[in-house]
Protein backbone atom coordinates (compact mmCIF):
# COMPACT_ATOMS: atom_id res chain seq x y z
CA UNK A 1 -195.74 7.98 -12.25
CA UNK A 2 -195.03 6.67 -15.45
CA UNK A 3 -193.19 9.38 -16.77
CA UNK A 4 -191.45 9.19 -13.50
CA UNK A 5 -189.78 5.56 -14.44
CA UNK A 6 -189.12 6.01 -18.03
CA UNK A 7 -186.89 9.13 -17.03
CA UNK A 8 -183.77 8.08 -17.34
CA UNK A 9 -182.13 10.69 -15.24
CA UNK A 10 -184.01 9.51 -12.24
CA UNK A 11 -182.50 6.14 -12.21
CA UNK A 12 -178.68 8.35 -12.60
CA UNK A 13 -180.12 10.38 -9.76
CA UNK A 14 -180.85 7.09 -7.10
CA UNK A 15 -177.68 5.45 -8.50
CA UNK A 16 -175.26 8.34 -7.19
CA UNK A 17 -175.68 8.18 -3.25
CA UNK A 18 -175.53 4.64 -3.85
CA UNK A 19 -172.09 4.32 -5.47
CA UNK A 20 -170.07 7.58 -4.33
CA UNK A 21 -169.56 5.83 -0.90
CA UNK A 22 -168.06 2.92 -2.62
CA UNK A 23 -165.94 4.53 -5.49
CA UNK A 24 -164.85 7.29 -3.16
CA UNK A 25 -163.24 5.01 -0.81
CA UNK A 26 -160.63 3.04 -3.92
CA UNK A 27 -160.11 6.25 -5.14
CA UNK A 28 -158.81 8.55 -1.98
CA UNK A 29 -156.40 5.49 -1.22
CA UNK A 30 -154.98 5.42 -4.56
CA UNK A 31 -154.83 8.89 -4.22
CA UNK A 32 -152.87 9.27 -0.90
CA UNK A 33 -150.74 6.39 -2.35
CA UNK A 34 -149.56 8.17 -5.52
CA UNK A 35 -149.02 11.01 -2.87
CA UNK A 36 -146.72 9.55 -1.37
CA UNK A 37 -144.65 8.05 -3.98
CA UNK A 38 -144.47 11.20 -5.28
CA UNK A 39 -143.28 12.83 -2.48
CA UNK A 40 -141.13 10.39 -1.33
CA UNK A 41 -137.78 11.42 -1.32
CA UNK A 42 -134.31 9.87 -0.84
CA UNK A 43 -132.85 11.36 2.29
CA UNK A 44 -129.45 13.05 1.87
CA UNK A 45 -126.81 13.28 4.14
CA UNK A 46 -126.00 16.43 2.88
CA UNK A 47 -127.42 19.14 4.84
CA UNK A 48 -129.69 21.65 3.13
CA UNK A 49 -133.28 22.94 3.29
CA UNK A 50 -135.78 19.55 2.13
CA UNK A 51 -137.15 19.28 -1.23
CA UNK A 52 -140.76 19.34 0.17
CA UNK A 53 -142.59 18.28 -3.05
CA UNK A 54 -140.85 21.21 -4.96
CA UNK A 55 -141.49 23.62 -2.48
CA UNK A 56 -137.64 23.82 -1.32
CA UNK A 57 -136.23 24.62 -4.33
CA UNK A 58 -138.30 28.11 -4.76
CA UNK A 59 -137.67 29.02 -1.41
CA UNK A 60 -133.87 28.86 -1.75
CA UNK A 61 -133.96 30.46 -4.96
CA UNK A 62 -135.93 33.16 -3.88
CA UNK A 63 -133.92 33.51 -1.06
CA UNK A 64 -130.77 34.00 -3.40
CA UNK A 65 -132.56 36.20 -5.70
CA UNK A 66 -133.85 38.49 -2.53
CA UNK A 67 -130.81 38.24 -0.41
CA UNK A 68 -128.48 38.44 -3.20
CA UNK A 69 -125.56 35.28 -3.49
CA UNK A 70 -123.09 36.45 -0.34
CA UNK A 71 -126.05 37.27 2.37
CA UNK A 72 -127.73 33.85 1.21
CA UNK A 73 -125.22 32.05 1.70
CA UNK A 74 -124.09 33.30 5.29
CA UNK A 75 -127.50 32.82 6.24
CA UNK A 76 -127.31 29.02 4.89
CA UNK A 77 -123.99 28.71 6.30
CA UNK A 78 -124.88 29.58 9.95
CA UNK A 79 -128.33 27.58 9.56
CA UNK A 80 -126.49 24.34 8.45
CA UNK A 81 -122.74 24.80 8.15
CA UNK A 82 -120.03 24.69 5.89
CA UNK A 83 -121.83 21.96 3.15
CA UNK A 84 -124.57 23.23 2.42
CA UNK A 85 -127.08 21.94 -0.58
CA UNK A 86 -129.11 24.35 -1.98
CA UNK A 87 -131.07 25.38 -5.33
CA UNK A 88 -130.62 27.94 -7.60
CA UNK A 89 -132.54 28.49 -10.88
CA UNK A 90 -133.72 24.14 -10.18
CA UNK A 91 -130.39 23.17 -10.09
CA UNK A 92 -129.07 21.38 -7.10
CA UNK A 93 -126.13 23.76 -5.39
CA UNK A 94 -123.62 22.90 -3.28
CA UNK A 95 -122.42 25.71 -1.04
CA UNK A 96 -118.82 25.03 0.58
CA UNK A 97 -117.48 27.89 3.07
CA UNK A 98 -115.64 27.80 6.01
């Protein structure tokens, strides 16, 4: 019993349950706030595939790198029309076709 109270990893051991309720709570909505911010976006009014916290971007590029440039762009084209924003290798593309 003694040893039992001068162990200091019992008193870290009934101090966890205790506390994770409380610290867990601060710290999922600071979490899901920084979330958002982060993938908060402005919203264009240029047509295009969405940014989607970076997902976007590889999509489109893999599209142009799997498609090759002229079927990629037909496909974007008939998807969104004539202005179309895109990117290729991270860079923001504008595709203009008629």
């Amino acid at each position: 019993m003694v040893l039992e109270t001068l162990n200091p990893m019992h008193y870290i051991t009934s101090l966890v349950p205790d506390v994770m309720p409380v610290a867990t709570v601060p710290i999922l909505i600071l979490m899901c706030f920084l979330f958002l911010i982060w993938n908060h976006e402005e919203t264009s009014s240029i047509p295009g595939p969405g940014y989607c916290m970076g997902i976007g971007p590889l999509i489109s590029h893999g599209r142009f790198l799997w498609m090759g440039v002229g079927n990629a762009c037909n496909y974007y084209n008939k998807t969104y029309g004539e202005f179309v924003r895109v990117w290729i290798s991270g860079e923001e593309t504008f595709i203009i076709s008629k």
